[in-house]
Protein backbone atom coordinates (compact mmCIF):
# COMPACT_ATOMS: atom_id res chain seq x y z
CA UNK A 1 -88.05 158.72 -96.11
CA UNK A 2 -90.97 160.10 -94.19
CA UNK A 3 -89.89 163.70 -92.70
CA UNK A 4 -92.24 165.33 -90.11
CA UNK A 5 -94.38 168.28 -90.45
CA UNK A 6 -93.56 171.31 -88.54
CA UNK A 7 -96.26 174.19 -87.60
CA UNK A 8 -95.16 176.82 -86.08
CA UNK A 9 -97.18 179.51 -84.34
CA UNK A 10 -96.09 182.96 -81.93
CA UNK A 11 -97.93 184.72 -79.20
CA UNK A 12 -96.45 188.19 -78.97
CA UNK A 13 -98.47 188.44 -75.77
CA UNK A 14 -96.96 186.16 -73.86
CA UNK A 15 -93.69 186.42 -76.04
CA UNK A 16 -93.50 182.97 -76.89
CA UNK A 17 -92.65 180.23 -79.88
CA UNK A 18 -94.66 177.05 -80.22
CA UNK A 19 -93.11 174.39 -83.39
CA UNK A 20 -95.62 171.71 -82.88
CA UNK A 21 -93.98 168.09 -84.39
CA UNK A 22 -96.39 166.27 -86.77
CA UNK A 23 -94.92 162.78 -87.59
CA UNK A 24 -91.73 160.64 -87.38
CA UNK A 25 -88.91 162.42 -85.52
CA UNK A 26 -86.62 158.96 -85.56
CA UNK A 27 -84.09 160.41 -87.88
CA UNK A 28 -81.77 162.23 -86.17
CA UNK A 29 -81.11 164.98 -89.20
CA UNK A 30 -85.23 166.00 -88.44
CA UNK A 31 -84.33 167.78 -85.01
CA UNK A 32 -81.63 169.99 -87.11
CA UNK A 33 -84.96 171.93 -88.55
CA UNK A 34 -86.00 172.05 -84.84
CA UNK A 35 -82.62 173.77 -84.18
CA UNK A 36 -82.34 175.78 -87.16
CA UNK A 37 -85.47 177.82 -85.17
CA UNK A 38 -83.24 178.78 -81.90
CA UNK A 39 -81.62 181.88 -83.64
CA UNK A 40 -84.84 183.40 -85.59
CA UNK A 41 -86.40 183.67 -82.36
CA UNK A 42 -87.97 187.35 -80.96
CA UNK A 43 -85.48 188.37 -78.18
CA UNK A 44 -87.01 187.12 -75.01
CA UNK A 45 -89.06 184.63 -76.39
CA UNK A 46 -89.75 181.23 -75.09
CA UNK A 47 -89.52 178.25 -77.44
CA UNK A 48 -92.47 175.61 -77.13
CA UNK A 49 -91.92 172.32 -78.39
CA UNK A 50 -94.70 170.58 -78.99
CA UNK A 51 -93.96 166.13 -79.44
CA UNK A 52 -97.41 165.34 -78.91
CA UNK A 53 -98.13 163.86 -82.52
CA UNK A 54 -94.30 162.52 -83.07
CA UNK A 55 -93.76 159.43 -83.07
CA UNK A 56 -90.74 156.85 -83.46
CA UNK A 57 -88.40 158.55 -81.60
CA UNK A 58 -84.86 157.51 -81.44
CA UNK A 59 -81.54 157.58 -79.82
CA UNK A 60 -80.34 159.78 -81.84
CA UNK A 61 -83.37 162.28 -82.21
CA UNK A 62 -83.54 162.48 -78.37
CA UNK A 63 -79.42 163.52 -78.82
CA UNK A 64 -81.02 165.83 -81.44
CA UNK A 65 -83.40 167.23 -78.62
CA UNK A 66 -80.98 167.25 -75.65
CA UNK A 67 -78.52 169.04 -78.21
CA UNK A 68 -81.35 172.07 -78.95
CA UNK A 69 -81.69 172.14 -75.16
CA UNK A 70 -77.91 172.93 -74.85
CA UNK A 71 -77.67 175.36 -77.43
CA UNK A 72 -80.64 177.75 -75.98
CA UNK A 73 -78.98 177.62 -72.62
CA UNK A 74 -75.97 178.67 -73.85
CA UNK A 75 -77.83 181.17 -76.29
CA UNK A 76 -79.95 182.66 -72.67
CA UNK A 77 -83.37 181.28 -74.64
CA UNK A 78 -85.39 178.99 -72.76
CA UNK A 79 -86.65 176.05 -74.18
CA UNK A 80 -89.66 173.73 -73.12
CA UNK A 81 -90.95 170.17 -74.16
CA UNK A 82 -93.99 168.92 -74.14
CA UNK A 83 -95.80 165.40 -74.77
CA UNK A 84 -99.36 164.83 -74.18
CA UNK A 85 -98.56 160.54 -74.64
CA UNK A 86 -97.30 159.62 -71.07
CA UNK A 87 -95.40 156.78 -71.99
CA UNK A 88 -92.95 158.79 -74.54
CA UNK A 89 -93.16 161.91 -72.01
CA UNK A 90 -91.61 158.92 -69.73
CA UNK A 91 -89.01 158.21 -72.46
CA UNK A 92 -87.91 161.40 -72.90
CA UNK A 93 -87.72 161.87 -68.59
CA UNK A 94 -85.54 159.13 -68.62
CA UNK A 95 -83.43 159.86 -71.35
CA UNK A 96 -82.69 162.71 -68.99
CA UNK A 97 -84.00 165.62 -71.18
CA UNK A 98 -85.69 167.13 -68.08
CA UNK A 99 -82.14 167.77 -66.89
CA UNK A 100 -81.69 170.10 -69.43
CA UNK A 101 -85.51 171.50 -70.48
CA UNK A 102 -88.48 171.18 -68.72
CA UNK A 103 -90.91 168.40 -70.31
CA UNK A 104 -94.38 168.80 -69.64
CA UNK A 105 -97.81 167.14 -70.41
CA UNK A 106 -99.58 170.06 -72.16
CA UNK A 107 -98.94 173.50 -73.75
CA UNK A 108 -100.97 174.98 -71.37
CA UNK A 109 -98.39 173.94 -68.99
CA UNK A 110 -95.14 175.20 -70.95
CA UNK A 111 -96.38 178.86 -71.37
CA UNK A 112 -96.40 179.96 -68.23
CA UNK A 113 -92.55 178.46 -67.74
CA UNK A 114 -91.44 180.17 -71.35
CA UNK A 115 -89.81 183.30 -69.40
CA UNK A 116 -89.78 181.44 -65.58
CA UNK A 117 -86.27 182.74 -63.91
């Protein structure tokens, strides 16, 4: 089975996390990697998650999404989405991810809501 490749990156300027998704995301066991990320965060920083070059998204990975959303609210981290490919930014809008995380269109968007009250 085809896992994805994660890169992850920090900015200890802007105190913020960015795991950038490489790959298929469709199983639903590939967000738990995504996940196991929340609690080695820097107090106070954002978390930036990058879908752009995912692809085959599924039920259950979006679960897998909308699940890491839950935890960092309930952990006081904030975490943000983001999806260059407008159609599966669309997807993930109506899957109703927005209601938990913002999901954007660029990183360049996400930074400046990493530490928004």
């Amino acid at each position: 089975m085809l896992s994805p490749i994660l890169i992850a990156s920090t900015d200890a300027d802007r105190e913020v996390a960015i795991m950038t998704v490489d790959g298929p995301l469709g199983d639903p066991r590939h967000t738990e990697s995504l996940r196991a990320a929340l609690p080695a965060l820097p107090i106070g920083y954002g978390f930036v998650i990058d879908l752009s070059a995912a692809w085959g998204l599924s039920d259950g990975s979006i679960e897998g999404l909308r699940s890491i959303a839950r935890d960092a609210s309930v952990s006081g981290q904030r975490v943000i989405f983001v999806c260059t490919d407008l159609e599966r930014r669309a997807e993930l809008v109506v899957a109703g991810l927005d209601s938990l995380a913002p999901v954007v269109a660029g990183v360049e968007h996400a930074i400046p809501l990493a530490h928004a009250a």
